[in-house]
N, C-alpha and C. Protein backbone atom coordinates (compact mmCIF):
# COMPACT_ATOMS: atom_id res chain seq x y z
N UNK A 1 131.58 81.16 121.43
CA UNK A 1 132.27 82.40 121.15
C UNK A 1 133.76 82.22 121.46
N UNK A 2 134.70 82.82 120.68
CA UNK A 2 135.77 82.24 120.59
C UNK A 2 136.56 83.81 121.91
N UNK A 3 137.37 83.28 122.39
CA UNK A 3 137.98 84.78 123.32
C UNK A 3 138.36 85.49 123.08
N UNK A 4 138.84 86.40 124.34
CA UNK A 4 139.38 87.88 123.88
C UNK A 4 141.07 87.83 124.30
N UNK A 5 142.00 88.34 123.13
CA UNK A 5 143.09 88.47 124.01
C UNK A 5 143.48 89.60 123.92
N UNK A 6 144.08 89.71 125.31
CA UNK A 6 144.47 91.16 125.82
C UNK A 6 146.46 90.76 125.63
N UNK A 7 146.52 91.59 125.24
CA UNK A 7 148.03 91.75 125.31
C UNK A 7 148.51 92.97 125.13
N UNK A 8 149.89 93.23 126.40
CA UNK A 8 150.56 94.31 126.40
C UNK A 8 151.95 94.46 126.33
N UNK A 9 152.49 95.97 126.20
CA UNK A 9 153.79 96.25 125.80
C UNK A 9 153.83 97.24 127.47
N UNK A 10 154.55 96.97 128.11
CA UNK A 10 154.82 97.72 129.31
C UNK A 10 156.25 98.11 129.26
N UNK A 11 156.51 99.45 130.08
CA UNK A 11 157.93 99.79 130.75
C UNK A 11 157.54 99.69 132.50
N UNK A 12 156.98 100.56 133.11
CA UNK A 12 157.00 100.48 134.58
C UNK A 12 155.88 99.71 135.25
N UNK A 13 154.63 98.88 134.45
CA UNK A 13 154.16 98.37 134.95
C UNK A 13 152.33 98.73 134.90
N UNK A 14 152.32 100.00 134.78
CA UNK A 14 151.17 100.33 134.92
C UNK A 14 150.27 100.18 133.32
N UNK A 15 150.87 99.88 132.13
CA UNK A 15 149.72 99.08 131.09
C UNK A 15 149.38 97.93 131.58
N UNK A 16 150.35 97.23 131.81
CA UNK A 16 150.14 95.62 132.89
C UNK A 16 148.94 96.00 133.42
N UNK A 17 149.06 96.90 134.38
CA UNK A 17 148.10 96.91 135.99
C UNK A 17 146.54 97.41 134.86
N UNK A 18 146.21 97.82 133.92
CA UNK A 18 145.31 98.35 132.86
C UNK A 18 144.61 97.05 132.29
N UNK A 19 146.00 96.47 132.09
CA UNK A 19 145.36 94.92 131.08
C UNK A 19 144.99 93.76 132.05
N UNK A 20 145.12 94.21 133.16
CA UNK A 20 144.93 93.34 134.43
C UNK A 20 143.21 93.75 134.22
N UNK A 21 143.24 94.57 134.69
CA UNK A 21 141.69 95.53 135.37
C UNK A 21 141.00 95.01 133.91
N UNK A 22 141.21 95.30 132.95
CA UNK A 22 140.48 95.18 131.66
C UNK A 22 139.56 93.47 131.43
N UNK A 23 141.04 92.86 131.39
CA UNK A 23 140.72 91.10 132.08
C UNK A 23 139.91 90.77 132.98
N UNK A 24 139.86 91.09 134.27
CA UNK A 24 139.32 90.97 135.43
C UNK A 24 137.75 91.34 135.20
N UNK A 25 137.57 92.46 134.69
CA UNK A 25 136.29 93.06 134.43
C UNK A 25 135.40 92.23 133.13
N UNK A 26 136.32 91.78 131.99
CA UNK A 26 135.52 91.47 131.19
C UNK A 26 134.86 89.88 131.69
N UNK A 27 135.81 89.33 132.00
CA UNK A 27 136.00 87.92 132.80
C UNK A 27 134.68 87.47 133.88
N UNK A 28 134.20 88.95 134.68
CA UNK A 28 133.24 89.15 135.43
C UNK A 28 131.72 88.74 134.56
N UNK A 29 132.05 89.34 132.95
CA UNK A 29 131.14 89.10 131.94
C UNK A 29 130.83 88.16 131.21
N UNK A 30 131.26 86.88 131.81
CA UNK A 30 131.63 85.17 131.44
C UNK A 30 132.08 85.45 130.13
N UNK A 31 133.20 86.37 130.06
CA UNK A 31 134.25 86.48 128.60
C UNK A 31 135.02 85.42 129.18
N UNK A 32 135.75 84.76 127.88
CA UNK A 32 136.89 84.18 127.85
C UNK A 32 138.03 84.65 127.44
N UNK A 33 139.40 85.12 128.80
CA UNK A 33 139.95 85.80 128.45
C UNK A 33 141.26 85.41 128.54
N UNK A 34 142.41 85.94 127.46
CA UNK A 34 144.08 85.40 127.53
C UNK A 34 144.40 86.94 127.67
N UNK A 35 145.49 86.73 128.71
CA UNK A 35 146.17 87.77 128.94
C UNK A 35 147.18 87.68 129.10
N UNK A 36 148.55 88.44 128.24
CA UNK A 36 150.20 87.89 127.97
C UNK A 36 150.89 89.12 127.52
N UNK A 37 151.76 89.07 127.93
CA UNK A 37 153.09 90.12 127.62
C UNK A 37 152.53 90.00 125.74
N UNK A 38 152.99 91.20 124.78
CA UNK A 38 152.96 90.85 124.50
C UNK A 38 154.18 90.14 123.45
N UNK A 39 155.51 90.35 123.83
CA UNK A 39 156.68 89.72 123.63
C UNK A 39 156.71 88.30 124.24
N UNK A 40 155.66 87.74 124.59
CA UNK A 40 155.64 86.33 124.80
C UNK A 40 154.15 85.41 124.12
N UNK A 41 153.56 86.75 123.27
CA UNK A 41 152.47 85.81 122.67
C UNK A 41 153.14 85.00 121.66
N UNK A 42 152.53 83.78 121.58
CA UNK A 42 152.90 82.88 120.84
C UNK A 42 151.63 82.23 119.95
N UNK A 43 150.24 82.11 119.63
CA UNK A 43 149.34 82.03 119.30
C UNK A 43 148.75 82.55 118.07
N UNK A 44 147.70 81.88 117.68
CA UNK A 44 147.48 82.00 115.61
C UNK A 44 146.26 83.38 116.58
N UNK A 45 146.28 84.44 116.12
CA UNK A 45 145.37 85.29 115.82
C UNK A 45 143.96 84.91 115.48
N UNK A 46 143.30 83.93 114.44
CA UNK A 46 142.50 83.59 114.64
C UNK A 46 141.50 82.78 115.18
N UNK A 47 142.49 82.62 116.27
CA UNK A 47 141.72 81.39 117.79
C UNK A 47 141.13 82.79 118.84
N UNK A 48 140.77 84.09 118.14
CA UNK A 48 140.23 84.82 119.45
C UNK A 48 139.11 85.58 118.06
N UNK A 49 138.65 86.19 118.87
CA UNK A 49 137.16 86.69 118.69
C UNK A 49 137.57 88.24 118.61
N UNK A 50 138.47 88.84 119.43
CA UNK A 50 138.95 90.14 119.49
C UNK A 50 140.56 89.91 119.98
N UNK A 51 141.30 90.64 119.61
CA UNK A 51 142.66 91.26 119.96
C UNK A 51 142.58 92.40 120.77
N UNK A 52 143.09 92.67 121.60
CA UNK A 52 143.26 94.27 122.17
C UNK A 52 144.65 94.46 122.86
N UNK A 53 144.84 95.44 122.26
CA UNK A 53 146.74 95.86 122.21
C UNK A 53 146.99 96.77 123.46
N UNK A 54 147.46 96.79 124.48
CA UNK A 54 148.05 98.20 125.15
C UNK A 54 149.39 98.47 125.63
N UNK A 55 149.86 100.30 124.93
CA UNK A 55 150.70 99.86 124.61
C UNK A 55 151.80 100.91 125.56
N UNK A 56 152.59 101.00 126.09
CA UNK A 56 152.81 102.81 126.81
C UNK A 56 153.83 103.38 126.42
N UNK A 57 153.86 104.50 126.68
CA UNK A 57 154.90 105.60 125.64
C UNK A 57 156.15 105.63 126.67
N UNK A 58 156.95 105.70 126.50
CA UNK A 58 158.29 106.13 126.71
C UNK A 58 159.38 106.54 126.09
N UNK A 59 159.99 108.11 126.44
CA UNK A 59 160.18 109.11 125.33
C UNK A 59 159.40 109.40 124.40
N UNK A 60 158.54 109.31 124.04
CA UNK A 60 157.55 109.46 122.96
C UNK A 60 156.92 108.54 122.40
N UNK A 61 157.42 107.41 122.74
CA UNK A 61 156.96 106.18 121.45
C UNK A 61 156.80 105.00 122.28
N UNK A 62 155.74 104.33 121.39
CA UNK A 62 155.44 103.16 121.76
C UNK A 62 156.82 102.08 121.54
N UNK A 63 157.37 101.27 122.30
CA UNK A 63 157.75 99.96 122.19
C UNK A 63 158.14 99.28 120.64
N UNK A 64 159.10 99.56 120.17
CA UNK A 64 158.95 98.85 118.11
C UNK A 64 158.43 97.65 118.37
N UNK A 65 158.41 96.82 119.24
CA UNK A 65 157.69 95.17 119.00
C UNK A 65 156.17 95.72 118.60
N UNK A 66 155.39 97.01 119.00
CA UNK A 66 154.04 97.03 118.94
C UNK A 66 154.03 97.39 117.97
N UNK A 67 154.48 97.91 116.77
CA UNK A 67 154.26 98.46 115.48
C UNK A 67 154.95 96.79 114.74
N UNK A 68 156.04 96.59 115.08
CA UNK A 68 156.58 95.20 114.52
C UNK A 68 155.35 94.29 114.33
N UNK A 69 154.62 93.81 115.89
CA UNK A 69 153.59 92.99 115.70
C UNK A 69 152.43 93.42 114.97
N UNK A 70 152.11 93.97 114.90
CA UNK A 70 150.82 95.08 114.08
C UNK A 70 151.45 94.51 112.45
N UNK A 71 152.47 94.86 112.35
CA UNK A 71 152.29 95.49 110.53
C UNK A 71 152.49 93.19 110.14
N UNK A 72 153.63 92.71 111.32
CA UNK A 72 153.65 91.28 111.00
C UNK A 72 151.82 90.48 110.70
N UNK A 73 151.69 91.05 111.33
CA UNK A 73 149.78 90.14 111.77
C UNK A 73 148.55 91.55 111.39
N UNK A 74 148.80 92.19 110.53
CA UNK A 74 147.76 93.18 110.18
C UNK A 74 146.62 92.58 109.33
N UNK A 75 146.68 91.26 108.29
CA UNK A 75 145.75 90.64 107.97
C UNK A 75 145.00 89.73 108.81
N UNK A 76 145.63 89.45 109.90
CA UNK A 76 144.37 88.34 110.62
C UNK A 76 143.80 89.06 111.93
N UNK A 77 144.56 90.53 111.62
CA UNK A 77 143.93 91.73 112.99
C UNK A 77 142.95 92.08 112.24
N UNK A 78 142.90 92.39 110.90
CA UNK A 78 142.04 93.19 110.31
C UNK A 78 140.39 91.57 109.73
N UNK A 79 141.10 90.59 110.61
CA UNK A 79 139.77 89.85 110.21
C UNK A 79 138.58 89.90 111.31
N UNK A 80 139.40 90.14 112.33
CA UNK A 80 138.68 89.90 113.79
C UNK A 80 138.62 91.49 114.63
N UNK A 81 137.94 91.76 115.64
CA UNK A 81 137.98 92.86 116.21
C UNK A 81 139.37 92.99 116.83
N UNK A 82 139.90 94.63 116.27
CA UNK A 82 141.03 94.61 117.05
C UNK A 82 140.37 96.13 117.43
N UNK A 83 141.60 96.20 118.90
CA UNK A 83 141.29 97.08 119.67
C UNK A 83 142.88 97.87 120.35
N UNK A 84 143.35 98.54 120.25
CA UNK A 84 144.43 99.39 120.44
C UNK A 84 144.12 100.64 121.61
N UNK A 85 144.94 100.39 122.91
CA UNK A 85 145.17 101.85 123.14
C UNK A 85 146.55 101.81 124.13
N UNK A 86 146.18 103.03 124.42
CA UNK A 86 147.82 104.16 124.78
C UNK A 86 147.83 104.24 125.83
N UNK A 87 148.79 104.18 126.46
CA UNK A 87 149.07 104.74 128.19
C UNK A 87 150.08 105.44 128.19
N UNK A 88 149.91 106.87 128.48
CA UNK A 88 151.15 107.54 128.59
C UNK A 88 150.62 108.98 129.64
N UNK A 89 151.93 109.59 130.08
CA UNK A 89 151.32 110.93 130.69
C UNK A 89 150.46 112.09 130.59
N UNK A 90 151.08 112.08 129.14
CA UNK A 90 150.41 113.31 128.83
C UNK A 90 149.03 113.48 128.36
N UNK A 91 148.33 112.08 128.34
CA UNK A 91 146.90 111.88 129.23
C UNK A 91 146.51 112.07 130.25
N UNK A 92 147.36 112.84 131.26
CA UNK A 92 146.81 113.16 132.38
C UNK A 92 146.11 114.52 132.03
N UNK A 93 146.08 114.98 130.64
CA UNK A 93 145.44 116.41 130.65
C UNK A 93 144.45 116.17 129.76
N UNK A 94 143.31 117.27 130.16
CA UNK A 94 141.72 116.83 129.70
C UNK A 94 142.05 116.94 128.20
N UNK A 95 142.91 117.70 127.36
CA UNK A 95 142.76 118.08 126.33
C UNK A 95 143.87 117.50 125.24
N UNK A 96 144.06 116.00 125.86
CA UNK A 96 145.02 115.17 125.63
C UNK A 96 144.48 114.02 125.76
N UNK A 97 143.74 113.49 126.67
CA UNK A 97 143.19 112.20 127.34
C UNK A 97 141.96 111.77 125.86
N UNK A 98 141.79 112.11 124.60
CA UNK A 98 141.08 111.21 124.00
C UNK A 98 141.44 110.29 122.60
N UNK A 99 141.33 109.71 121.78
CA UNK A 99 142.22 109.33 120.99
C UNK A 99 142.36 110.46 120.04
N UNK A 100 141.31 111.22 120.31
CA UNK A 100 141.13 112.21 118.78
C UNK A 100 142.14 113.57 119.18
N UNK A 101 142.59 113.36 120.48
CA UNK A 101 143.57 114.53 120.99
C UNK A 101 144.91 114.21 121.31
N UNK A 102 145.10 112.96 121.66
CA UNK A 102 146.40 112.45 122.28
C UNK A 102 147.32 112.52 120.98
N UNK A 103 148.19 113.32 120.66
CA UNK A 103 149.42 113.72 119.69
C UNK A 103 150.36 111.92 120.05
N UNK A 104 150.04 111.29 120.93
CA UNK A 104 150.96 110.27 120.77
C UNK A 104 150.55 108.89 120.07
N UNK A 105 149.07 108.88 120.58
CA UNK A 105 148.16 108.05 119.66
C UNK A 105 148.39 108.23 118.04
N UNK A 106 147.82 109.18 118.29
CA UNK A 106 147.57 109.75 116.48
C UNK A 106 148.65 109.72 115.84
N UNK A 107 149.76 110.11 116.68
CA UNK A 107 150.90 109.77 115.47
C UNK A 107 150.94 108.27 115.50
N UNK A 108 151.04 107.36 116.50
CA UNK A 108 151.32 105.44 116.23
C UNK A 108 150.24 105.14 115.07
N UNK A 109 148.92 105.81 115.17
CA UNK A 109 148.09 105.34 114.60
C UNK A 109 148.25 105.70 112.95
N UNK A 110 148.49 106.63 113.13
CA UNK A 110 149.11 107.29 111.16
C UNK A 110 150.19 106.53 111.15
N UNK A 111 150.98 105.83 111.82
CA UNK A 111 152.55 105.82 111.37
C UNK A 111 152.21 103.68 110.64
N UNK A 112 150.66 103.34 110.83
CA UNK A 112 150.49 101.63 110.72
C UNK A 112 149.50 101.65 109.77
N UNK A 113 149.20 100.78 109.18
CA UNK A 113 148.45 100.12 107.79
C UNK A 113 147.00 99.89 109.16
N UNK A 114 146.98 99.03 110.38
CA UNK A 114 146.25 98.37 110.46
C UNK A 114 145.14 99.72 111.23
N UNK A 115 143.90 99.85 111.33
CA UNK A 115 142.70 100.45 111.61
C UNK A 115 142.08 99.26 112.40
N UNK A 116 141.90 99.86 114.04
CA UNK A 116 141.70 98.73 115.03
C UNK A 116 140.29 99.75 115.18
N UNK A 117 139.48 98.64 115.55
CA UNK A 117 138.19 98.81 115.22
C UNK A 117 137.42 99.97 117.18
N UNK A 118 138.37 99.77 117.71
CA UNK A 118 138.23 100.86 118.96
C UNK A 118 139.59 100.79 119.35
N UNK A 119 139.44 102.43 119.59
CA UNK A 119 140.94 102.88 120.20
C UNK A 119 140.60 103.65 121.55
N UNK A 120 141.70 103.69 122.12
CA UNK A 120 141.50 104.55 123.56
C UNK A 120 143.00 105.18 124.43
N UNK A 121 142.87 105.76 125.41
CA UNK A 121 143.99 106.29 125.69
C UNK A 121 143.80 106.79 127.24
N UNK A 122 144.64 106.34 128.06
CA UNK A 122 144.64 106.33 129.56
C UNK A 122 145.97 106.81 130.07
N UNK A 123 145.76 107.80 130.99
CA UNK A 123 147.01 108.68 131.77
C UNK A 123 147.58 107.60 132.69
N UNK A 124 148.85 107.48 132.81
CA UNK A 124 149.73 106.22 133.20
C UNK A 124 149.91 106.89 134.99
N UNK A 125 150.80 106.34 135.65
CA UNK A 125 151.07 107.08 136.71
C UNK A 125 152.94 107.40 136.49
N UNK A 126 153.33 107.63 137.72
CA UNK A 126 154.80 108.78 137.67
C UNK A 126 154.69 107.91 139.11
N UNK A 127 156.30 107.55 139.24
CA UNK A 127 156.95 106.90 140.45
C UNK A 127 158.56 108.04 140.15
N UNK A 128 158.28 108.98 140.82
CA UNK A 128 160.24 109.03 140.71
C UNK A 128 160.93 107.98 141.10
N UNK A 129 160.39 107.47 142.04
CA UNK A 129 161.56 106.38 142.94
C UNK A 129 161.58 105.38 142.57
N UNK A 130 160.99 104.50 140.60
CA UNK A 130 160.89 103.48 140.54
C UNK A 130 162.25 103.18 139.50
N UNK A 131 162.35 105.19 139.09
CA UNK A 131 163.02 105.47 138.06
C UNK A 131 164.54 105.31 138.41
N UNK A 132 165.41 105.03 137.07
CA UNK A 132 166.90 105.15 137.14
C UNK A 132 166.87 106.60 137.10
N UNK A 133 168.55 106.87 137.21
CA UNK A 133 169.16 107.87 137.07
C UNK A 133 168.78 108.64 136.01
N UNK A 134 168.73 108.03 134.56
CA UNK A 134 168.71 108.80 133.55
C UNK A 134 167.34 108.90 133.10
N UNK A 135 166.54 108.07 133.38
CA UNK A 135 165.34 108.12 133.28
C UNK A 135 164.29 108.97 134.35
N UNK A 136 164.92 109.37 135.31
CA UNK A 136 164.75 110.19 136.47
C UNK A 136 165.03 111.27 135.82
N UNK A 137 165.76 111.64 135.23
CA UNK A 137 166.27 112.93 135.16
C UNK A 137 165.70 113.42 133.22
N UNK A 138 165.49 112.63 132.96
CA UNK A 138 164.56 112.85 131.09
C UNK A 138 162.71 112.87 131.72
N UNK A 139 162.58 112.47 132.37
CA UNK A 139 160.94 112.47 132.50
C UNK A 139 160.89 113.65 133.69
N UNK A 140 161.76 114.17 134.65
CA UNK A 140 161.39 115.63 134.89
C UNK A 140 161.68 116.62 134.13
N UNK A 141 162.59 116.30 133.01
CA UNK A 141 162.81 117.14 131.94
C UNK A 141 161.20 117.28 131.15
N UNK A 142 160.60 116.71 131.12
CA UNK A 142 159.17 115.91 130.08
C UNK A 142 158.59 116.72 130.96
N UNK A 143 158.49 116.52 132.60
CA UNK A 143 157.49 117.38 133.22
C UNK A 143 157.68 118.55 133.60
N UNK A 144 158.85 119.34 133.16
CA UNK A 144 159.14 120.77 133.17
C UNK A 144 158.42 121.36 132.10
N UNK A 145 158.53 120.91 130.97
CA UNK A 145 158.25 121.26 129.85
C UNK A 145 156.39 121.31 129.31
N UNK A 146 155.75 119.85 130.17
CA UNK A 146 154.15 120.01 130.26
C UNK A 146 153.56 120.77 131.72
N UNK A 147 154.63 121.13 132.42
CA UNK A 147 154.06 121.30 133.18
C UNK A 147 153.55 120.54 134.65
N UNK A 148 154.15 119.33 134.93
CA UNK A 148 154.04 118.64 135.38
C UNK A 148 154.69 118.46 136.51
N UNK A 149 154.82 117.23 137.71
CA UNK A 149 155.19 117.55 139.02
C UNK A 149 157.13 116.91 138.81
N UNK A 150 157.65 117.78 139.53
CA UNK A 150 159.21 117.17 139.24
C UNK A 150 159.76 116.53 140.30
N UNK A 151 159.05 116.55 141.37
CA UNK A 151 159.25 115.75 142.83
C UNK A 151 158.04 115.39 143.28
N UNK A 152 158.14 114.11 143.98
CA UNK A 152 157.34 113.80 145.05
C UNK A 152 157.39 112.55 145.54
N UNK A 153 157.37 112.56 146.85
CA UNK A 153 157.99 111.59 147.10
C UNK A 153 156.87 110.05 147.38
N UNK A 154 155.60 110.43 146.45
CA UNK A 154 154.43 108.92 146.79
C UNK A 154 154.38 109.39 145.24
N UNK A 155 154.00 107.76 144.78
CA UNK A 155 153.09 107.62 143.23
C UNK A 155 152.11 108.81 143.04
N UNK A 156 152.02 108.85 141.64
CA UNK A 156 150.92 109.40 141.65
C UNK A 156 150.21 108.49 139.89
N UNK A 157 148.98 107.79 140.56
CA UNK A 157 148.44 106.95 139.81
C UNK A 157 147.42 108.14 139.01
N UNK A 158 147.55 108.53 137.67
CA UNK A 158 146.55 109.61 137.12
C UNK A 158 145.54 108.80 136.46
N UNK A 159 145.58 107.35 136.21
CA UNK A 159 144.48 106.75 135.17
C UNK A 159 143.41 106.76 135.99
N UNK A 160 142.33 107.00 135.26
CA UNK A 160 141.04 107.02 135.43
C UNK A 160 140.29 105.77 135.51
N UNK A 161 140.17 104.76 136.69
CA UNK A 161 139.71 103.90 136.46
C UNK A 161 138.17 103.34 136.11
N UNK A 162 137.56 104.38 136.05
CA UNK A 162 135.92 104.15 135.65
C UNK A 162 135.97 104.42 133.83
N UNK A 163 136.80 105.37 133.27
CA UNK A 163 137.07 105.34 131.66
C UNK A 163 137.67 103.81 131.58
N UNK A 164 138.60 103.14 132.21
CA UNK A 164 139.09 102.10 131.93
C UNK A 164 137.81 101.48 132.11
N UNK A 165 136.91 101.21 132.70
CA UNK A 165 135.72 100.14 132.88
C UNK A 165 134.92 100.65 131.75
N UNK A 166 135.21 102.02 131.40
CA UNK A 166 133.78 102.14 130.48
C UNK A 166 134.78 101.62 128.85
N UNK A 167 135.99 101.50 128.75
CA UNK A 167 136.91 101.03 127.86
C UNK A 167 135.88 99.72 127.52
N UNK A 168 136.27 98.97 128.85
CA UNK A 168 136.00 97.55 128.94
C UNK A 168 134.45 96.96 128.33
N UNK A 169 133.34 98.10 128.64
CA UNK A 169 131.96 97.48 128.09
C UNK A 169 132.30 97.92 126.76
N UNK A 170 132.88 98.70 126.22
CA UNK A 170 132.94 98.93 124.85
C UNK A 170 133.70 98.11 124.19
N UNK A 171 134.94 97.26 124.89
CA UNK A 171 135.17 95.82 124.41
C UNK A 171 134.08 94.92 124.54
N UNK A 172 133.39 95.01 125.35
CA UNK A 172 132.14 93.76 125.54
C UNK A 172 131.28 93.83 124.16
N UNK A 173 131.16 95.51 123.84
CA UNK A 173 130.30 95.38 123.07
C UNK A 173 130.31 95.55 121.67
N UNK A 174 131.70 94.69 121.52
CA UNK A 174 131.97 94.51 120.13
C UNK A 174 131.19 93.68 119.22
N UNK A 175 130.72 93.42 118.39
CA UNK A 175 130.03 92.50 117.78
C UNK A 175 131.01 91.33 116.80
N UNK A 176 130.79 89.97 116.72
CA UNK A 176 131.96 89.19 116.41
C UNK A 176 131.65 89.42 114.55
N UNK A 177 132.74 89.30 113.94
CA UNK A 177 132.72 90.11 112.58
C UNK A 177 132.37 88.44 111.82
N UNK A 178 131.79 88.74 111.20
CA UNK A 178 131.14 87.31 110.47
C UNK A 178 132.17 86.00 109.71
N UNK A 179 132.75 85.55 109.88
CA UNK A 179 133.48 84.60 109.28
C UNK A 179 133.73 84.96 107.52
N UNK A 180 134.49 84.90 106.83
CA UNK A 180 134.29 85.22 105.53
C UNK A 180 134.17 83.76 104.81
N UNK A 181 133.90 82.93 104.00
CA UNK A 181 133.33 82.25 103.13
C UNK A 181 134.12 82.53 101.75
N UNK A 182 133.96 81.41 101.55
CA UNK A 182 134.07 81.35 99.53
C UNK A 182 133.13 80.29 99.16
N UNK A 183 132.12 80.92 98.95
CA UNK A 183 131.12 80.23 98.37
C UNK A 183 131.16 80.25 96.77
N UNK A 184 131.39 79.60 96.34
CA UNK A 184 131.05 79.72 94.63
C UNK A 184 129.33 79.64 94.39
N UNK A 185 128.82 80.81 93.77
CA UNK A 185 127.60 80.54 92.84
C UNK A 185 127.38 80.26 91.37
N UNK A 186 126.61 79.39 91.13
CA UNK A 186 126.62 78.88 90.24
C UNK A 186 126.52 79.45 88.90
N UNK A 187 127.86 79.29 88.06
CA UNK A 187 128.16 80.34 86.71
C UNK A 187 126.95 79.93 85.77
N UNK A 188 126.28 80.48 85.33
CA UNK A 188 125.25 80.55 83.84
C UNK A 188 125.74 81.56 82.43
N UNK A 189 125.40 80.45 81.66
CA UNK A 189 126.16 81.19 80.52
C UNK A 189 124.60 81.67 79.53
């Protein structure tokens, strides 16, 4: 069985700490697993068995390398299992946290050609103190507006780490998509 690679698009760290846990867990499942920034993959797409993308929002949007890499490699994603999801805040709310609800998903996902064969979406955490100035001061703007905390002075980690494990058997339990062939059968006239 050929492996799985995990690759991510991070700002503060916590898709990293996701694609870590994701690795670690499948790895437990004698998967064979690559795990890489993914502005440093360098590798043919069809040396893995599955792809899985994660990607996190800041200001609204995913990272352009993750739509860049998607639409560059959408034929050899769309040969093998691919797998896409989201880390952002406004998954910290129940009525936000699924792909079929998260307004940030759904728009990356309308805005690309490629249809990844499981998607998902995990509430990131909030560090004021990891933040700059201006970025300090736009993401309590973000949490005035959802509702959200505008001080405090410890992390607050909101991902759900048992959805992330149950993410992970649902990567396990991808099935590997059959090789395609060109067989010629024999023309009769």
């Amino acid at each position: 069985m050929k492996p799985i690679a995990i690759l991510y698009s991070t700002v503060d760290g916590q898709t990293k700490k996701i694609s870590e846990y994701l690795a670690t867990h499948l790895e437990q499942k004698d998967l064979k697993i690559h795990l890489n920034s993914l502005d440093k993959f360098d590798q043919k797409i069809s040396q893995f068995d599955t792809v899985v993308i994660g990607a996190s929002i800041r200001y609204g949007k995913h990272n352009p390398l993750v739509e860049k890499f998607i639409n560059e490699n959408q034929k050899e994603l769309e040969q093998i299992n691919g797998v896409f999801f989201s880390v952002n805040l406004v998954a910290r709310k129940a009525d936000k946290n699924e792909p079929e609800t998260n307004p940030y998903l759904k728009k990356f996902l309308n805005s690309i050609q490629w249809k990844p064969d499981l998607t998902g979406v995990f509430a990131g955490s909030l560090d004021y103190k990891k933040y700059g100035f201006f970025d300090k001061l736009m993401i309590k703007a973000i949490m005035i507006i959802t509702n959200g905390p505008t001080k405090n002075e410890h992390p607050i980690e909101y991902t759900d780490w048992q959805r992330v494990k149950m993410f992970g058997e649902s990567i396990n339990g991808l099935k590997s998509k059959p090789e395609i062939s060109f067989i010629r059968e024999p023309v009769s006239y």
